[in-house]
PDB file of N, CA and C in Angstrom:
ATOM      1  N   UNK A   1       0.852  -1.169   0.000  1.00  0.00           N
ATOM      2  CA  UNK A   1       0.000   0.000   0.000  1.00  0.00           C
ATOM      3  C   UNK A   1       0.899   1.233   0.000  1.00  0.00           C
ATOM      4  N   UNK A   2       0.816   1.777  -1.189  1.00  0.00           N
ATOM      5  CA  UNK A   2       1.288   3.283  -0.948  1.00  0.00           C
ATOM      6  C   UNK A   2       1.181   4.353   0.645  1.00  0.00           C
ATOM      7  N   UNK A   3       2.530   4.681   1.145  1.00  0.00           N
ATOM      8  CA  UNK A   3       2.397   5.885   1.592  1.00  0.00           C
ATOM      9  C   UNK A   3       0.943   6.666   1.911  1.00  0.00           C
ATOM     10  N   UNK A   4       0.427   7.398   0.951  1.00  0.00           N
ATOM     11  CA  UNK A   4      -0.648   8.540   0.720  1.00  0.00           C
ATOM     12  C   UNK A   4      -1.575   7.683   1.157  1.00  0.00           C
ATOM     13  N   UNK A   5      -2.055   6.321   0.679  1.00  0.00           N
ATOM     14  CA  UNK A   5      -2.696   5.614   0.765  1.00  0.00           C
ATOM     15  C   UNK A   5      -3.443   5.288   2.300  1.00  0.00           C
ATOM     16  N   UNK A   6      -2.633   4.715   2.804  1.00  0.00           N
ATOM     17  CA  UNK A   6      -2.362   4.822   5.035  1.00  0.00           C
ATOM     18  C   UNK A   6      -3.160   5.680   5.531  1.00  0.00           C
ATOM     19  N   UNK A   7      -2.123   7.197   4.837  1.00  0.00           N
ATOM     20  CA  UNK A   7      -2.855   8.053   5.593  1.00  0.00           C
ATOM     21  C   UNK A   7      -3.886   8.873   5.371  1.00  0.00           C
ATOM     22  N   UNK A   8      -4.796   8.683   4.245  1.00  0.00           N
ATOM     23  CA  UNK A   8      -6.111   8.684   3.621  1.00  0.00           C
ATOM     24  C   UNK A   8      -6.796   7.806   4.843  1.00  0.00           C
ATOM     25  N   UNK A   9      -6.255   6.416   4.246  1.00  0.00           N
ATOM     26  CA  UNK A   9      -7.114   5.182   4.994  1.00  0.00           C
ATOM     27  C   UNK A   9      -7.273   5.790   6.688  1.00  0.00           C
ATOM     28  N   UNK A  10      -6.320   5.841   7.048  1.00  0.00           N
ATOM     29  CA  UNK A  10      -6.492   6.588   8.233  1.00  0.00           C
ATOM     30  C   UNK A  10      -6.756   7.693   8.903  1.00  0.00           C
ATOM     31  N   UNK A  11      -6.546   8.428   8.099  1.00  0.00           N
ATOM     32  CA  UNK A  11      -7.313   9.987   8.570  1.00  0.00           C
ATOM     33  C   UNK A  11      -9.118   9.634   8.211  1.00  0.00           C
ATOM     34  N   UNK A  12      -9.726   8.951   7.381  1.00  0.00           N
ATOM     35  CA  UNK A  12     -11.107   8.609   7.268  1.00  0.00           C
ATOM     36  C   UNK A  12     -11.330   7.539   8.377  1.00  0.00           C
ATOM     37  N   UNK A  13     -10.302   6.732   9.114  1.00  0.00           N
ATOM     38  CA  UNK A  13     -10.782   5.823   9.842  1.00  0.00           C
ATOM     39  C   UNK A  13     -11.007   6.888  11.527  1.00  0.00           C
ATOM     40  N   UNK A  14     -10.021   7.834  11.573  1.00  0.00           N
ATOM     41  CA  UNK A  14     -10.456   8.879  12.347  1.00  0.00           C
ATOM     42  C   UNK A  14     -11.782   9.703  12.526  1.00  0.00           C
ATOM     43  N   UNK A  15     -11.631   9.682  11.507  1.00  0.00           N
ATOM     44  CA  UNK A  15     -13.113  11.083  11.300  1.00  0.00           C
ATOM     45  C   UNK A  15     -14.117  10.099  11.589  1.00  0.00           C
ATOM     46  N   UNK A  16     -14.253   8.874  11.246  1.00  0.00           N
ATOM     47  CA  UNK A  16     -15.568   8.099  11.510  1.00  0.00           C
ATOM     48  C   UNK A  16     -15.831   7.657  12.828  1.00  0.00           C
ATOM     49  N   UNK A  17     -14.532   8.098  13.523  1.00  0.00           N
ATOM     50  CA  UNK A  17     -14.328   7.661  15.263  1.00  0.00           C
ATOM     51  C   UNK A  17     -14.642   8.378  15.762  1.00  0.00           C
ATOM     52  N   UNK A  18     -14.456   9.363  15.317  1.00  0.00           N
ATOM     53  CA  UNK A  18     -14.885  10.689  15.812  1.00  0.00           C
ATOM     54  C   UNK A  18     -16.076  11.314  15.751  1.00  0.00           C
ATOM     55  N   UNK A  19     -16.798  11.348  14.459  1.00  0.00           N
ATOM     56  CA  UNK A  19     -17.993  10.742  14.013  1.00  0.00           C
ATOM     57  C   UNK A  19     -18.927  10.298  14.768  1.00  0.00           C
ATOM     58  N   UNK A  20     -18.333   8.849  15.013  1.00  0.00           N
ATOM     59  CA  UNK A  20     -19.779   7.666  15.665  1.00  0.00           C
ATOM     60  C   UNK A  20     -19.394   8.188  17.430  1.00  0.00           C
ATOM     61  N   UNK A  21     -18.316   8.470  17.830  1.00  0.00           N
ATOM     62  CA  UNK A  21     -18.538   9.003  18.851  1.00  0.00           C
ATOM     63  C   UNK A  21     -19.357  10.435  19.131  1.00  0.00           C
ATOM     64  N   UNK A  22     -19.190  11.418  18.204  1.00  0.00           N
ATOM     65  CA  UNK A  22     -20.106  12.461  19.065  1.00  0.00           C
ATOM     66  C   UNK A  22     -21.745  12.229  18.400  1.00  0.00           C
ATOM     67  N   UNK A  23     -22.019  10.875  17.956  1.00  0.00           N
ATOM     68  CA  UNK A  23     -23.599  10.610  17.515  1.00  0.00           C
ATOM     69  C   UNK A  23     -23.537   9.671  18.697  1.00  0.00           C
ATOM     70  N   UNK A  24     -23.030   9.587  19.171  1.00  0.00           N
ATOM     71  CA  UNK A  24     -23.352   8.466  21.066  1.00  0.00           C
ATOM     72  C   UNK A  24     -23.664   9.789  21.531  1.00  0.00           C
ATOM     73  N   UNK A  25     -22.745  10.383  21.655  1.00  0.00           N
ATOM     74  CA  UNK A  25     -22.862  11.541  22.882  1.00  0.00           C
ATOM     75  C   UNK A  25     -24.463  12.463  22.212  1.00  0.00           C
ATOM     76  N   UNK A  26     -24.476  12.446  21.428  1.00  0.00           N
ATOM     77  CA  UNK A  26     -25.986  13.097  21.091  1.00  0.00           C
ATOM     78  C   UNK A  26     -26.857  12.338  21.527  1.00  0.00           C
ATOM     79  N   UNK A  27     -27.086  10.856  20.987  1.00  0.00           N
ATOM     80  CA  UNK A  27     -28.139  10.404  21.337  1.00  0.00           C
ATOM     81  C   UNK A  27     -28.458  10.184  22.744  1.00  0.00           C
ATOM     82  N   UNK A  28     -27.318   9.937  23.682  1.00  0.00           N
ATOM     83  CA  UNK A  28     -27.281   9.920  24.960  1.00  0.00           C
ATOM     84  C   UNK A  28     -27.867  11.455  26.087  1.00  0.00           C
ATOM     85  N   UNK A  29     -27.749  12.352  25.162  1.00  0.00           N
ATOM     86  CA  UNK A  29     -28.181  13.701  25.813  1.00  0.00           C
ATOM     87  C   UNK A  29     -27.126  13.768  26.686  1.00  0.00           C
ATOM     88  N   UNK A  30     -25.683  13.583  26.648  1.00  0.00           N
ATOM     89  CA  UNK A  30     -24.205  13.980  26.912  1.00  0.00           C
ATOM     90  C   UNK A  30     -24.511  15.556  26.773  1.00  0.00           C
ATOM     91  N   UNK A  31     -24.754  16.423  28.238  1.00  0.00           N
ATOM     92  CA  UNK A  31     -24.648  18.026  27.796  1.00  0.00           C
ATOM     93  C   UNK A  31     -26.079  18.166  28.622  1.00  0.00           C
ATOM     94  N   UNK A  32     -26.555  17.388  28.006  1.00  0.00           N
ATOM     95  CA  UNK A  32     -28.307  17.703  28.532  1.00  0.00           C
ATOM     96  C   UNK A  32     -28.890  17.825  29.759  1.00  0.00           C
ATOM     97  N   UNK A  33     -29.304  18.807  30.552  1.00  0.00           N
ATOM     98  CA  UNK A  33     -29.054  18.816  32.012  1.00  0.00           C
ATOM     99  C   UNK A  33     -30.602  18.542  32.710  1.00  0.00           C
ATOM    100  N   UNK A  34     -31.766  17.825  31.606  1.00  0.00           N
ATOM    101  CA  UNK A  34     -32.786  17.638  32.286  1.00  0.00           C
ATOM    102  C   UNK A  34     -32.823  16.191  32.717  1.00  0.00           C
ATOM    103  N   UNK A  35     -32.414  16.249  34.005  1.00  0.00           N
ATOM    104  CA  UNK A  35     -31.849  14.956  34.608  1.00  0.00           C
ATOM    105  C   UNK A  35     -32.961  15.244  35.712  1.00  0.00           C
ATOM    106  N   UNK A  36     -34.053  14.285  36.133  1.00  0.00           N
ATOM    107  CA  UNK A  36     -34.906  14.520  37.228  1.00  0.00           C
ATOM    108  C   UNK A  36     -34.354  14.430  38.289  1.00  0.00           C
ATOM    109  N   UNK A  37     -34.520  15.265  39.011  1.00  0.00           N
ATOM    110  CA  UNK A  37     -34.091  14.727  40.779  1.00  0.00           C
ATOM    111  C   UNK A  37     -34.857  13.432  41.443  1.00  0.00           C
ATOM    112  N   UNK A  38     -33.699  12.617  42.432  1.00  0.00           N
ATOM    113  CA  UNK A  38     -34.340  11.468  43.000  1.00  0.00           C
ATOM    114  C   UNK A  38     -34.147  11.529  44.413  1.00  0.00           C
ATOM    115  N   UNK A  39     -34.809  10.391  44.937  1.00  0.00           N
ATOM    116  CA  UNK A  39     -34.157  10.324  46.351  1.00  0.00           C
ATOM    117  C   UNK A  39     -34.708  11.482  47.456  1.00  0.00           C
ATOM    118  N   UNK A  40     -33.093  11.608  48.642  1.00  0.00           N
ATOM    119  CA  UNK A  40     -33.749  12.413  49.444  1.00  0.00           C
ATOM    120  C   UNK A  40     -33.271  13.965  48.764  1.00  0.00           C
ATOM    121  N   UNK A  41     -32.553  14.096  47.860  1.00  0.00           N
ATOM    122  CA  UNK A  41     -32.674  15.446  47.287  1.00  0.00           C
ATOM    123  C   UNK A  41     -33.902  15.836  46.767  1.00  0.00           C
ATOM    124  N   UNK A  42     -34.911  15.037  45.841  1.00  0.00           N
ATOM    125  CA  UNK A  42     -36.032  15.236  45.724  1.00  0.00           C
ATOM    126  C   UNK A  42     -36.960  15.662  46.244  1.00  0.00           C
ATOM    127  N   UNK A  43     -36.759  14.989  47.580  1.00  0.00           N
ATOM    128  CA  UNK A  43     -37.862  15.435  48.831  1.00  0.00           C
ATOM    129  C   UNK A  43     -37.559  16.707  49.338  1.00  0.00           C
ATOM    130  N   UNK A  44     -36.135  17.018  49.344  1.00  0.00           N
ATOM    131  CA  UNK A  44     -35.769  18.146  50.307  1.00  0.00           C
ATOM    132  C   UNK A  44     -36.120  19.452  49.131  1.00  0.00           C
ATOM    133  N   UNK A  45     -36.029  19.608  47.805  1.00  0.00           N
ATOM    134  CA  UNK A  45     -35.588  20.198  46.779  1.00  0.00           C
ATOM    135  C   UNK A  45     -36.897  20.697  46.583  1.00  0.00           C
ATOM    136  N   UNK A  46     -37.901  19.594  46.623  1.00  0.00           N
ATOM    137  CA  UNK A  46     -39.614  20.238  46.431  1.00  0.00           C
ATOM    138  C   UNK A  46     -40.073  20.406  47.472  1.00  0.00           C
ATOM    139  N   UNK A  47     -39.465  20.336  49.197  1.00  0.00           N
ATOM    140  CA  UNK A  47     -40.230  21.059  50.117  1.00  0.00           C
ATOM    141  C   UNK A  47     -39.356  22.293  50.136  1.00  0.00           C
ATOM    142  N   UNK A  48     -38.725  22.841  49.676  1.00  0.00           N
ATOM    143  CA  UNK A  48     -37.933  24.344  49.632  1.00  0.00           C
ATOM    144  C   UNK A  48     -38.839  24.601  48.643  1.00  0.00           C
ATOM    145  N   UNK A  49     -39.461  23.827  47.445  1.00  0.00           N
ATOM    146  CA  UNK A  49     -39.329  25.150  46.125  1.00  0.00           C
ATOM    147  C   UNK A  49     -41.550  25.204  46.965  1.00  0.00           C
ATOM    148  N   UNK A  50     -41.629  24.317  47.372  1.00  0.00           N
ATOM    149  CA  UNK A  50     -43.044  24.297  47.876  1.00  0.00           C
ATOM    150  C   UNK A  50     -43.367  25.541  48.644  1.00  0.00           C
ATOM    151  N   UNK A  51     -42.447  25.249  49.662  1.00  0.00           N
ATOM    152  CA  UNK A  51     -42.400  26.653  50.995  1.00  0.00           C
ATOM    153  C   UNK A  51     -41.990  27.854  50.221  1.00  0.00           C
ATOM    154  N   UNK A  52     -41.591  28.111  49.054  1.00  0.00           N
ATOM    155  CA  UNK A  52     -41.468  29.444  48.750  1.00  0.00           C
ATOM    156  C   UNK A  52     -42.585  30.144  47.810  1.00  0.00           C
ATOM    157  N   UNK A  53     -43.113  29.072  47.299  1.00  0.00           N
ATOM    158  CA  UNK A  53     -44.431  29.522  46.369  1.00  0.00           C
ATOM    159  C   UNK A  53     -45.688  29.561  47.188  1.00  0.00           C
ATOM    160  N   UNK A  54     -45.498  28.833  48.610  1.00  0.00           N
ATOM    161  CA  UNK A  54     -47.024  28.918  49.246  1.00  0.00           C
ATOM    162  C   UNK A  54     -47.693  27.532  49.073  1.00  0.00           C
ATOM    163  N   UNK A  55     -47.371  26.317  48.638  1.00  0.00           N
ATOM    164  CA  UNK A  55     -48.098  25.406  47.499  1.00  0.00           C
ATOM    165  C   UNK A  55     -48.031  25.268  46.170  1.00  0.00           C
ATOM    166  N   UNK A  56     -48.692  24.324  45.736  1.00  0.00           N
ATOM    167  CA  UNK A  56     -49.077  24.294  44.473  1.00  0.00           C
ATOM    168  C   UNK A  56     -48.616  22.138  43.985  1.00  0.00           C
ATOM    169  N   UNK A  57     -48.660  22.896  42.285  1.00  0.00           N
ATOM    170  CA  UNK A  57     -48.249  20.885  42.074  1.00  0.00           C
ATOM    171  C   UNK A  57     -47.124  20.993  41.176  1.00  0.00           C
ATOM    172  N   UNK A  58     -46.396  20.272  42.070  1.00  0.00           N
ATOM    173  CA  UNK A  58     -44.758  20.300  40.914  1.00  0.00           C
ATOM    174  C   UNK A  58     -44.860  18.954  39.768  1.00  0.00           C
ATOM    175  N   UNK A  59     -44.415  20.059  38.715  1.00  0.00           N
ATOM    176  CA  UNK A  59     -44.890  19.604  37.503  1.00  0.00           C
ATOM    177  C   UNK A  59     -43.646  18.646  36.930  1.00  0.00           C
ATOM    178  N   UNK A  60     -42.379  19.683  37.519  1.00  0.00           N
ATOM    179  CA  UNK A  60     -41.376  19.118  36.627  1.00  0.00           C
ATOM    180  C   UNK A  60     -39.847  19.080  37.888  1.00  0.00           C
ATOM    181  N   UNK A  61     -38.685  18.612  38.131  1.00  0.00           N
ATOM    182  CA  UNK A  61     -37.839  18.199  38.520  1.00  0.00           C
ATOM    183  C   UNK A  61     -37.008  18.561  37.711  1.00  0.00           C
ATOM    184  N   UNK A  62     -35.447  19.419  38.028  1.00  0.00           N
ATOM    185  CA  UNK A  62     -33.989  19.166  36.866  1.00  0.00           C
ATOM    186  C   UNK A  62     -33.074  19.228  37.873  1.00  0.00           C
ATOM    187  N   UNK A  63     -32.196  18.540  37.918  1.00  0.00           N
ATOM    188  CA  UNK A  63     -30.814  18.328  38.496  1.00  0.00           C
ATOM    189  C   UNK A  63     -29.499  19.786  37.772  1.00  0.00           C
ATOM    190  N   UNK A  64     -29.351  20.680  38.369  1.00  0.00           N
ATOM    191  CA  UNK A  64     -28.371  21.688  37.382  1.00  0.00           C
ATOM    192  C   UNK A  64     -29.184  22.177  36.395  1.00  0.00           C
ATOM    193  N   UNK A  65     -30.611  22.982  37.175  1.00  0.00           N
ATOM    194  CA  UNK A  65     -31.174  23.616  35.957  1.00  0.00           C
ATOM    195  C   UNK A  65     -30.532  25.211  35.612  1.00  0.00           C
ATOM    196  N   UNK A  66     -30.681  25.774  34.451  1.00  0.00           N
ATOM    197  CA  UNK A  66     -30.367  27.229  34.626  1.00  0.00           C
ATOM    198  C   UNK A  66     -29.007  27.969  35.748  1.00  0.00           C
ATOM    199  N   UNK A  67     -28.106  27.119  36.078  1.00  0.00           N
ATOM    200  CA  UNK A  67     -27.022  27.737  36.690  1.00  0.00           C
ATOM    201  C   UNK A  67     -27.347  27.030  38.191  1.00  0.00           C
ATOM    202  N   UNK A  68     -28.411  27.092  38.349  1.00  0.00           N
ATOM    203  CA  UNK A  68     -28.661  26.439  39.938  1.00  0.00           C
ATOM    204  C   UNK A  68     -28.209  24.980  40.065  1.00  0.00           C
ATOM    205  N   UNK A  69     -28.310  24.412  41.384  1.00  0.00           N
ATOM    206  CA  UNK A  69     -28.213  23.020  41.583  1.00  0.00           C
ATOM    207  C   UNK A  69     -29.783  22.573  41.516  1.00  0.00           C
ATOM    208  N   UNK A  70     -30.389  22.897  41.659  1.00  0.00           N
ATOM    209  CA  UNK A  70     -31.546  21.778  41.267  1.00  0.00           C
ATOM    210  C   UNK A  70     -32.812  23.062  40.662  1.00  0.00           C
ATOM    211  N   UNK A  71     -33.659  22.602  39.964  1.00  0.00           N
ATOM    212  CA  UNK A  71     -34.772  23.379  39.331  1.00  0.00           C
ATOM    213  C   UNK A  71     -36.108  23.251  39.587  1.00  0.00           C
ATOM    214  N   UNK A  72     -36.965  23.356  40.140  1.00  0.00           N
ATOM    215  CA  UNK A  72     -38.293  22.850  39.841  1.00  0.00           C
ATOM    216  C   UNK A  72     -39.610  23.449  39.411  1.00  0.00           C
ATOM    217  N   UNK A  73     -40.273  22.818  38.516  1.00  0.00           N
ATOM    218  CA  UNK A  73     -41.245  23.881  38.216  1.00  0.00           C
ATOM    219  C   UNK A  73     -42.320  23.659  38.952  1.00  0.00           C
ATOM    220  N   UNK A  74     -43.533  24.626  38.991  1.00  0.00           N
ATOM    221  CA  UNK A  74     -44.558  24.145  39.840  1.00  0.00           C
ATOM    222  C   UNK A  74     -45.834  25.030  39.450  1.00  0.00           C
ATOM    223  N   UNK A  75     -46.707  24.622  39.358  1.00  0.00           N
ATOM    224  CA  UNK A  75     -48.230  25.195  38.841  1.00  0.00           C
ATOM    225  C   UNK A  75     -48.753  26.072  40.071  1.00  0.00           C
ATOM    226  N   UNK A  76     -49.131  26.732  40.039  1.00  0.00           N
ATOM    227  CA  UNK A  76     -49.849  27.298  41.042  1.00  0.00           C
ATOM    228  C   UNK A  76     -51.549  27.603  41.186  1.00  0.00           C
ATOM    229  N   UNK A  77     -51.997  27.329  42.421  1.00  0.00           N
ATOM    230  CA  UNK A  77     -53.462  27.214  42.620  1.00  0.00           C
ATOM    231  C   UNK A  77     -54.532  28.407  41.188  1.00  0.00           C
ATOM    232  N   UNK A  78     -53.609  29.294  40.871  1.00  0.00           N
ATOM    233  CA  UNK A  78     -54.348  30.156  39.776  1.00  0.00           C
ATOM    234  C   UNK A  78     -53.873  29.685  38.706  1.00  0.00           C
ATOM    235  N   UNK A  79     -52.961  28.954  38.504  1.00  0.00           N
ATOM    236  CA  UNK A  79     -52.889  28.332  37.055  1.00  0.00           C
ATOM    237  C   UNK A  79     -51.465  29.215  36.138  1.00  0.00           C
ATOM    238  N   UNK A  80     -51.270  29.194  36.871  1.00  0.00           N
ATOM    239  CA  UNK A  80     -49.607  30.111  36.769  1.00  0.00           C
ATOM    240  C   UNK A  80     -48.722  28.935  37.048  1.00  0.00           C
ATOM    241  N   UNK A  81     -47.684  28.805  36.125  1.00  0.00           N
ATOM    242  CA  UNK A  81     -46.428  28.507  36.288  1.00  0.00           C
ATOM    243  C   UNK A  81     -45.182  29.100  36.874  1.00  0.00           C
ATOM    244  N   UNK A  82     -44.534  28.762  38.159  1.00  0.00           N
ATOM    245  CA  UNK A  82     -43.121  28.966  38.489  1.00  0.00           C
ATOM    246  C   UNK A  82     -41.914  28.222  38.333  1.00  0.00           C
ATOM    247  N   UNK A  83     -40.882  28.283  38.273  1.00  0.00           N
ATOM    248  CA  UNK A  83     -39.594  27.815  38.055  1.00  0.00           C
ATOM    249  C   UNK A  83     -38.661  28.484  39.435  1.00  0.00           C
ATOM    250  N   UNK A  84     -38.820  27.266  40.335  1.00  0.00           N
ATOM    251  CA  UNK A  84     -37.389  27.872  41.447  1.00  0.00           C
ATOM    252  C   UNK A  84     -35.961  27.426  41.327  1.00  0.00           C
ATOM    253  N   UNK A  85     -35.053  27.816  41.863  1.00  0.00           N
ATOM    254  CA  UNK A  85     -33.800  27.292  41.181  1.00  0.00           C
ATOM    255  C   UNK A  85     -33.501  27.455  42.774  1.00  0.00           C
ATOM    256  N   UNK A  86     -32.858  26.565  43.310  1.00  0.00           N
ATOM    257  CA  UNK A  86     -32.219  26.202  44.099  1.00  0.00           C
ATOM    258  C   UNK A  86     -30.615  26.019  44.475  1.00  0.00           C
ATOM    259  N   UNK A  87     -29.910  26.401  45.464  1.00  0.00           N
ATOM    260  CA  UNK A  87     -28.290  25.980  45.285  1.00  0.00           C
ATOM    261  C   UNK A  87     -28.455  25.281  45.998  1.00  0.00           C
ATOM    262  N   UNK A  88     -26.814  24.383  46.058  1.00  0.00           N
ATOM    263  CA  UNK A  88     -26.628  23.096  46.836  1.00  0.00           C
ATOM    264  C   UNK A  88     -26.847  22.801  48.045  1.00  0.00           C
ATOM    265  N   UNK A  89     -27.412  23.629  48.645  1.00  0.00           N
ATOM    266  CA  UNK A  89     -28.154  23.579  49.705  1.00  0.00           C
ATOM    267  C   UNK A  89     -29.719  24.028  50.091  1.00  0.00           C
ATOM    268  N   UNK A  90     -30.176  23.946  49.486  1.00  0.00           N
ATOM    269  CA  UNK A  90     -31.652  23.924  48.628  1.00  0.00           C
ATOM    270  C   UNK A  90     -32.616  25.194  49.414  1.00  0.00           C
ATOM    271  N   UNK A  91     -31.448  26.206  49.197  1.00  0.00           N
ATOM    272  CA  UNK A  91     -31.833  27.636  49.582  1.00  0.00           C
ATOM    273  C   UNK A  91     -32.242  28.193  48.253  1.00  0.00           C
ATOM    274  N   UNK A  92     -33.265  29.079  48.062  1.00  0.00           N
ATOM    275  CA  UNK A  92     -33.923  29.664  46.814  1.00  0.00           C
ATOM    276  C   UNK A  92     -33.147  30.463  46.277  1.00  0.00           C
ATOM    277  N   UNK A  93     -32.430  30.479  45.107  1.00  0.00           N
ATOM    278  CA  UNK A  93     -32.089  31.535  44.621  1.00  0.00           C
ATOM    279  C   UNK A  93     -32.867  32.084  43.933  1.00  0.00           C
ATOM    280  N   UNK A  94     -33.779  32.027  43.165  1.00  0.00           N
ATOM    281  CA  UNK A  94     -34.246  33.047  42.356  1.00  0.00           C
ATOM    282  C   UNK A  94     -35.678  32.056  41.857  1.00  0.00           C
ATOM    283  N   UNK A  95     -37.051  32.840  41.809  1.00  0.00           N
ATOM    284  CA  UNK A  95     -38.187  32.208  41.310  1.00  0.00           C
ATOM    285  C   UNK A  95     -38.482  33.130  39.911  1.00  0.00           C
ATOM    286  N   UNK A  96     -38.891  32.474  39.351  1.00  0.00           N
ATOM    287  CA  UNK A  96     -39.496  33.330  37.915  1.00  0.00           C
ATOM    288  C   UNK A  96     -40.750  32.521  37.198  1.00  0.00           C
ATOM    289  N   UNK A  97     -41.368  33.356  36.766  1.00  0.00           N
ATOM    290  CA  UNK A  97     -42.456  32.967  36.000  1.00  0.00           C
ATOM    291  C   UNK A  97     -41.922  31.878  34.764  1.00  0.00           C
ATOM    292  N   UNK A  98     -42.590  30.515  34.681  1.00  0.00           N
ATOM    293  CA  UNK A  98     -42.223  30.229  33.362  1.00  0.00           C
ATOM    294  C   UNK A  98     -43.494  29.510  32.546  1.00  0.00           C
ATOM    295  N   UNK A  99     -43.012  29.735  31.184  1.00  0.00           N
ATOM    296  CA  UNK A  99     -43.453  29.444  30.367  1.00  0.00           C
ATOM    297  C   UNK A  99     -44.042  28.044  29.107  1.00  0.00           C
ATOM    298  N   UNK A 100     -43.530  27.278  29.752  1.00  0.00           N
ATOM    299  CA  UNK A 100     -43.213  25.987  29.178  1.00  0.00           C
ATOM    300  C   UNK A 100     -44.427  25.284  29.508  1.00  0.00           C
ATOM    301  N   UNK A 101     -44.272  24.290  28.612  1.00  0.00           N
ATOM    302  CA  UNK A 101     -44.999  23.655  29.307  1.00  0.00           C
ATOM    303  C   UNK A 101     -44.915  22.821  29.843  1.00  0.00           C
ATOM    304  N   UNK A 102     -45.370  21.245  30.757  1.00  0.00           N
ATOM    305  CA  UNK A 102     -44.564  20.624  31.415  1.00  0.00           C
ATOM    306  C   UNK A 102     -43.732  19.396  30.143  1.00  0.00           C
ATOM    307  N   UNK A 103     -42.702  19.222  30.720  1.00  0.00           N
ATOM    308  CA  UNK A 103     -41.804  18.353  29.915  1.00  0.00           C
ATOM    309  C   UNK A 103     -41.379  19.213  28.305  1.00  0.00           C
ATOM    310  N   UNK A 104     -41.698  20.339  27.880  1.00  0.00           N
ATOM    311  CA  UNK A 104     -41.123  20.756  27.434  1.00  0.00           C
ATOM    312  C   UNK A 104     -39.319  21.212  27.578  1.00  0.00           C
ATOM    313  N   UNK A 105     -39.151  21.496  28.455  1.00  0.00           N
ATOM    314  CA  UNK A 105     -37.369  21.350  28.823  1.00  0.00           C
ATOM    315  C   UNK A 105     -37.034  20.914  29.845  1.00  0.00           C
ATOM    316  N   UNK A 106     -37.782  19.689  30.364  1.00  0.00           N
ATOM    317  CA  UNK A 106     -37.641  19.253  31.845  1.00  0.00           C
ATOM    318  C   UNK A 106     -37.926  17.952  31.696  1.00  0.00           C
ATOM    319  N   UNK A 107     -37.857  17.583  32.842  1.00  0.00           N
ATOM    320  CA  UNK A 107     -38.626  16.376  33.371  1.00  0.00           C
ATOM    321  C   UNK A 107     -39.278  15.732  34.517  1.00  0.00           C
ATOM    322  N   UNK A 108     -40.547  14.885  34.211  1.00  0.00           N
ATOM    323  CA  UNK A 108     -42.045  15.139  34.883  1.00  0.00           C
ATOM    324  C   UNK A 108     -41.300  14.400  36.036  1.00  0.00           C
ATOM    325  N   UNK A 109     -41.864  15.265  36.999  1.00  0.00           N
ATOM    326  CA  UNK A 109     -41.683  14.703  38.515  1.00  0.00           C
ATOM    327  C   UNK A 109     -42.810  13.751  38.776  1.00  0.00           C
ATOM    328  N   UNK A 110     -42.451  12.992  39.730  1.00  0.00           N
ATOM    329  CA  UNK A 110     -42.930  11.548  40.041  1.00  0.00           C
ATOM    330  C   UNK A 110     -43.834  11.394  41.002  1.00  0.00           C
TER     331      UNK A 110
END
């Protein structure tokens, strides 16, 4: 086999490695941060985002939503949507109105 030949053969045997690896990492949602919360973070994560809205029904769960450590969305008795974001110690940082709908960029809590 020619020289040129090799490294054709091999620079295409690269690119296809490279290739079929970042179509794993896509299909896997590698990046994707709507990871539901479980466990006792779950419990602790929706009685913080609960106690700050007053009530309501949590719609949706994210592990590292929006910059925070955990996310949750939650409907409220008038039919309003919130989004609390929580840090690693499942103190409120910041509530905002959202828009979505459920499982649109999340995922349905359990």
């Amino acid at each position: 086999m020619k020289r040129t030949t090799k490294w054709v053969a091999g620079g295409t045997l690269a690119i296809a490695a490279i290739g079929g690896g970042t179509g794993i990492a896509i299909a896997s949602g590698a990046g994707d941060n709507d990871v539901p919360l479980e466990g006792p973070a779950l419990d602790k994560a929706v009685a913080a985002a609960l106690a700050a809205t007053g009530g309501g029904e949590v719609l949706e769960t994210e592990v590292g939503d929006d910059g925070s450590a955990y996310g949750i969305e939650i409907r409220l008795e008038d039919g309003s949507q919130v989004e609390v974001n929580l840090d690693s110690s499942f103190a409120v940082i910041n509530q905002e109105a959202d828009h979505d709908s459920p499982n649109e960029s999340g995922s349905e809590a359990d």
